[in-house]
Protein backbone atom coordinates (compact mmCIF):
# COMPACT_ATOMS: atom_id res chain seq x y z
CA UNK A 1 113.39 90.39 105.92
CA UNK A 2 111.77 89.01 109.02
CA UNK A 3 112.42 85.24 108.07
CA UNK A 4 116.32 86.33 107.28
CA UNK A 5 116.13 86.50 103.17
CA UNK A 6 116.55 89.88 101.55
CA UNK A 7 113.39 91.84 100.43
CA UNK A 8 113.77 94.23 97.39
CA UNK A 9 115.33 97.58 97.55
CA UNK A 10 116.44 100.34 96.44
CA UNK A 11 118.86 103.76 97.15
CA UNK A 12 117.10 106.63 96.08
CA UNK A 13 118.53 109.65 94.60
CA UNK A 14 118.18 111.22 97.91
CA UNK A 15 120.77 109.10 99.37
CA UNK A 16 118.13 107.28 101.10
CA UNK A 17 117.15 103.19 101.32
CA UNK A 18 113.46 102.29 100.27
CA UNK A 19 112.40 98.43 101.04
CA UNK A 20 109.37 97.16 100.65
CA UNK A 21 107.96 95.75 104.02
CA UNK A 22 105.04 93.72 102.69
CA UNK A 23 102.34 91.58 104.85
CA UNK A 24 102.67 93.75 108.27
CA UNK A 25 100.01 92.55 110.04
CA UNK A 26 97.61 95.33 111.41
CA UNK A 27 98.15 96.11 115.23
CA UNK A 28 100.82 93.74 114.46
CA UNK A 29 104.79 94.15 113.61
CA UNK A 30 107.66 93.07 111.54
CA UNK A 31 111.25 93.09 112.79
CA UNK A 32 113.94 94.14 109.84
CA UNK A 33 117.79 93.95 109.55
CA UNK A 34 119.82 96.38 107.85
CA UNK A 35 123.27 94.97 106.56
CA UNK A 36 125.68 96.57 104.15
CA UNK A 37 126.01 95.52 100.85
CA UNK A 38 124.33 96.12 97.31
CA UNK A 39 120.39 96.22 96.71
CA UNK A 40 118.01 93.93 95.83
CA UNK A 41 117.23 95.81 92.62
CA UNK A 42 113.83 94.13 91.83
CA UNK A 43 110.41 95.16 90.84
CA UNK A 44 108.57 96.66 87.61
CA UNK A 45 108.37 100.22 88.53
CA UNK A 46 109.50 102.08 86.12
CA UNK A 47 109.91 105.87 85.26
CA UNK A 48 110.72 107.10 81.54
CA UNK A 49 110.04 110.57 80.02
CA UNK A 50 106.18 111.42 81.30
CA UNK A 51 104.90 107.92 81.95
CA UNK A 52 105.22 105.76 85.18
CA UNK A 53 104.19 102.08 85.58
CA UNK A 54 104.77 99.57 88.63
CA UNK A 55 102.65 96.28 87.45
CA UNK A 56 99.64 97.53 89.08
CA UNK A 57 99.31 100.89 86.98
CA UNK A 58 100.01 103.00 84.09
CA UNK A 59 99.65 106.52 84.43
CA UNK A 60 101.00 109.44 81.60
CA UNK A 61 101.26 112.92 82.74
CA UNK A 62 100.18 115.56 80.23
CA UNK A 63 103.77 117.51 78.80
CA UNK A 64 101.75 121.21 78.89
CA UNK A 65 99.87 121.65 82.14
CA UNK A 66 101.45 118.85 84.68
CA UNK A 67 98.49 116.99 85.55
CA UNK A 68 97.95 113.75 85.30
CA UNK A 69 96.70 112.76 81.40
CA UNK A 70 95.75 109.04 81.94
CA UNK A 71 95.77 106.60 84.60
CA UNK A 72 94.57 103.31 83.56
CA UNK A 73 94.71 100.07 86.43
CA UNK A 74 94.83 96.30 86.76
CA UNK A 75 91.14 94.89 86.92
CA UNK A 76 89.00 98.22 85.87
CA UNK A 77 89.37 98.83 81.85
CA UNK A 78 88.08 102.39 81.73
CA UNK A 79 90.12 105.16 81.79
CA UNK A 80 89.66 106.94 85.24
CA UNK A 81 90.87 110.47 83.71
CA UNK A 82 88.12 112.53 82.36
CA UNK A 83 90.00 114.58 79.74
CA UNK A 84 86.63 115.69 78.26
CA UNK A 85 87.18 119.54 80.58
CA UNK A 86 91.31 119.76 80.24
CA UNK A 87 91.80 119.52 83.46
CA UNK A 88 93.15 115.93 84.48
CA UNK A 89 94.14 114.96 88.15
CA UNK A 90 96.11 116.94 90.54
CA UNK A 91 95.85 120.03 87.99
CA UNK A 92 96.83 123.22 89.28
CA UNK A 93 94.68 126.20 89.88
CA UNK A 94 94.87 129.77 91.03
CA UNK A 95 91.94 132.44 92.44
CA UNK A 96 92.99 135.97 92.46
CA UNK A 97 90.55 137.70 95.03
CA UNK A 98 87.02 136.00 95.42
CA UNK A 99 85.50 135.55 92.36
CA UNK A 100 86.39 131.77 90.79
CA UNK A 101 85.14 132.82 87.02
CA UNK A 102 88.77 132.85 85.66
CA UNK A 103 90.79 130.31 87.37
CA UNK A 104 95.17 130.83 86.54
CA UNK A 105 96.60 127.54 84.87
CA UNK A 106 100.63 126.99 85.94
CA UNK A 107 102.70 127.58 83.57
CA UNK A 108 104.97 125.36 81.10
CA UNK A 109 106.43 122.29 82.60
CA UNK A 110 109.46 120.39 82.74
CA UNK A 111 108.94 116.72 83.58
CA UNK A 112 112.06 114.94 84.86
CA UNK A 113 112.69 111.38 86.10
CA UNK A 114 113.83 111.42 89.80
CA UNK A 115 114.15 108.01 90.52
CA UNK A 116 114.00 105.12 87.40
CA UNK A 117 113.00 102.15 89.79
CA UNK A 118 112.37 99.43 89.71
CA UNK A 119 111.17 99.24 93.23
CA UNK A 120 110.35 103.11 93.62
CA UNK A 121 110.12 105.28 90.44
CA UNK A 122 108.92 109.03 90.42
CA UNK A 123 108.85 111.86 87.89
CA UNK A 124 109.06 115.67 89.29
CA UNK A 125 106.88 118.32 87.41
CA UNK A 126 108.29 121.76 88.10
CA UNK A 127 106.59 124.97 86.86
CA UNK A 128 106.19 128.70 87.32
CA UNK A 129 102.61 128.87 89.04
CA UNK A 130 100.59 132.42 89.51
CA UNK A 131 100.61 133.07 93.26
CA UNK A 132 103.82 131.09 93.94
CA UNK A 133 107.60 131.12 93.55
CA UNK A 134 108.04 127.68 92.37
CA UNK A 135 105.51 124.39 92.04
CA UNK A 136 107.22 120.97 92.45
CA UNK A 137 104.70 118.18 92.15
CA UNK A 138 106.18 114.52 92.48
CA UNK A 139 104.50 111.73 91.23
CA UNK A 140 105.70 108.14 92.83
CA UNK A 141 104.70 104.64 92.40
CA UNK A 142 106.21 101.51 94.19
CA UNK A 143 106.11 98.28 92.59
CA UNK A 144 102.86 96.09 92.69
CA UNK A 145 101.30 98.58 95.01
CA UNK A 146 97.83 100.08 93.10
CA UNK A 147 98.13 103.77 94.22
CA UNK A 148 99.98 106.89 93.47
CA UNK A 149 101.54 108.99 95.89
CA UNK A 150 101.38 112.77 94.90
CA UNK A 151 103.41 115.16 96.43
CA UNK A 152 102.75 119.19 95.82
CA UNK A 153 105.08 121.36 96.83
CA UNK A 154 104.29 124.92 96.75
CA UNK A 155 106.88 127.59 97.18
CA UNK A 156 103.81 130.50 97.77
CA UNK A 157 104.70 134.33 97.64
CA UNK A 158 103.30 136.53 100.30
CA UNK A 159 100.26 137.52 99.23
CA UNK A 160 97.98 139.60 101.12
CA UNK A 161 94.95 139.92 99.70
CA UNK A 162 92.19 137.45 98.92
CA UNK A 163 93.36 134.13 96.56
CA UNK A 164 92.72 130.75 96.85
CA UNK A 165 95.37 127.31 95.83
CA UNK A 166 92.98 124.77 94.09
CA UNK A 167 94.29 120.90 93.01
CA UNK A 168 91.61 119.68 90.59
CA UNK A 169 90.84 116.06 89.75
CA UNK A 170 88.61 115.20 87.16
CA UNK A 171 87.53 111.64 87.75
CA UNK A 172 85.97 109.66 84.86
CA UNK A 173 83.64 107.69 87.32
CA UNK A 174 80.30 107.71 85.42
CA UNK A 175 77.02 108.13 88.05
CA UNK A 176 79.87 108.00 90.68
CA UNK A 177 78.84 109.00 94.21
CA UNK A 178 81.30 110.85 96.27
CA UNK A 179 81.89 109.70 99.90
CA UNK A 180 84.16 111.80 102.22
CA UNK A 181 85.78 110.64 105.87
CA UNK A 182 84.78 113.56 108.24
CA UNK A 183 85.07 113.50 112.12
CA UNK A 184 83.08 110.52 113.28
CA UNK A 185 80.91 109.85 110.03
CA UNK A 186 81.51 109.24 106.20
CA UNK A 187 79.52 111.98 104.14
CA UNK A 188 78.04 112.38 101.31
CA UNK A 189 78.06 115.96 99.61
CA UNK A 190 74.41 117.31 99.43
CA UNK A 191 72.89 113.87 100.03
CA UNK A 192 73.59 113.79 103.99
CA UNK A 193 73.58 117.71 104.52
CA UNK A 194 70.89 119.59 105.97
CA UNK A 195 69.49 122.53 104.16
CA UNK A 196 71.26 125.40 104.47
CA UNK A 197 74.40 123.25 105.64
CA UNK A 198 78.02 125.47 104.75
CA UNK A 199 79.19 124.45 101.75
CA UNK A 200 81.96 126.88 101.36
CA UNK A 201 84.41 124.06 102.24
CA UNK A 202 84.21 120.03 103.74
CA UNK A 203 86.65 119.04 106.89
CA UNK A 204 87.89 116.21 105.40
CA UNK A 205 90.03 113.14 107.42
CA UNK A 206 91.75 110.73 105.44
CA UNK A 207 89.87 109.81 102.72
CA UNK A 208 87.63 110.96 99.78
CA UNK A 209 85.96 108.22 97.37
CA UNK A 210 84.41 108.47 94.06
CA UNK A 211 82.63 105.28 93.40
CA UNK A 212 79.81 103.89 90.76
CA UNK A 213 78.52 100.45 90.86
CA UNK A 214 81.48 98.78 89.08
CA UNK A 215 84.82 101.14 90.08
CA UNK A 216 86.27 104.08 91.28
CA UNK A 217 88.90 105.92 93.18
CA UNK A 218 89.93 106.75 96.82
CA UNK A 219 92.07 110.19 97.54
């Protein structure tokens, strides 16, 4: 670390290093030194059959469709899946041609560890998918941090006709308003639009929140 004592780390299954570089200032810097030797093999995060954890966060990932089942985080005691539609977060959905009546499920899963932790841990869903060769989604947590990374890989066929690639998230966020960073202004869907607005689709920046009173969640 910056001060000369080792910070924890990890070698990923990659062949990679992970350390955690915690308390960079912002506009500001830290200076790190790599020396060989073994890890610092600290942390909580921890991956085992279709649950993750890292001290911040539990999350369980449903064994059929993929998605994310529950998700459940230090300080707010609801559960912020709403399981009440089958759908979950970061579910996967597929539109042959225009009409969005009958959205295509993936198919069956197989939910392996990638890496066990317990600074970075990670499970990989892989499924068939309509519309694509192969969907990879991996789901990654670092220890003490309170988010999950998602990363969707989609190996898409050539398709030439119309279809559309949908990643749902059902947020239990009761009378939750959603917020969404567009170029130059933070929006809110219907709320801030004038009337006959396009609604087809939002140009989204970084950042979309769903928020009530007491919680919610940022994407």
């Amino acid at each position: 670390g910056p001060d000369g004592r080792p910070v924890p780390s990890q070698r990923l299954s990659t062949g990679q290093l992970a350390f955690l570089a915690s308390d960079v200032p912002p506009l500001g810097a830290k200076r790190f030194a790599l020396s060989a030797g073994q890890p610092v093999a600290t942390g909580t995060a921890k991956a085992q059959g279709n649950t993750l954890s890292n001290g911040a966060l539990v999350l369980t990932v449903d064994e059929k469709t993929g998605a994310i089942a529950s998700l459940k985080t230090r300080g707010i005691k609801p559960e912020l899946v709403d399981t009440s539609g089958g759908l979950g977060l970061n579910a996967y959905r597929y539109v042959a041609g225009r009409d969005p009546k009958d959205p295509q499920p993936n198919g069956p899963v197989k939910i392996n560890v990638k890496e066990p932790g317990p600074l970075v841990a990670s499970l990989v869903v892989e499924s068939e998918a309509p519309g694509c060769r192969r969907l990879l989604r991996e789901l990654r947590v670092v220890d003490g941090l309170d988010h999950v990374d998602l990363l969707n890989m989609v190996d898409k066929e050539k398709i030439r006709t119309q279809e559309s690639v949908h990643f749902g998230f059902a947020f239990n966020v009761p009378e939750g308003v959603m917020r969404m960073n567009t170029p130059l202004a933070v929006v809110r869907p219907e709320e801030d639009q004038l009337p006959g607005a396009c609604k087809n689709y939002f140009t989204v920046g970084r950042w979309v929140d769903i928020s009530n009173k007491a919680y919610g969640g940022t994407w």
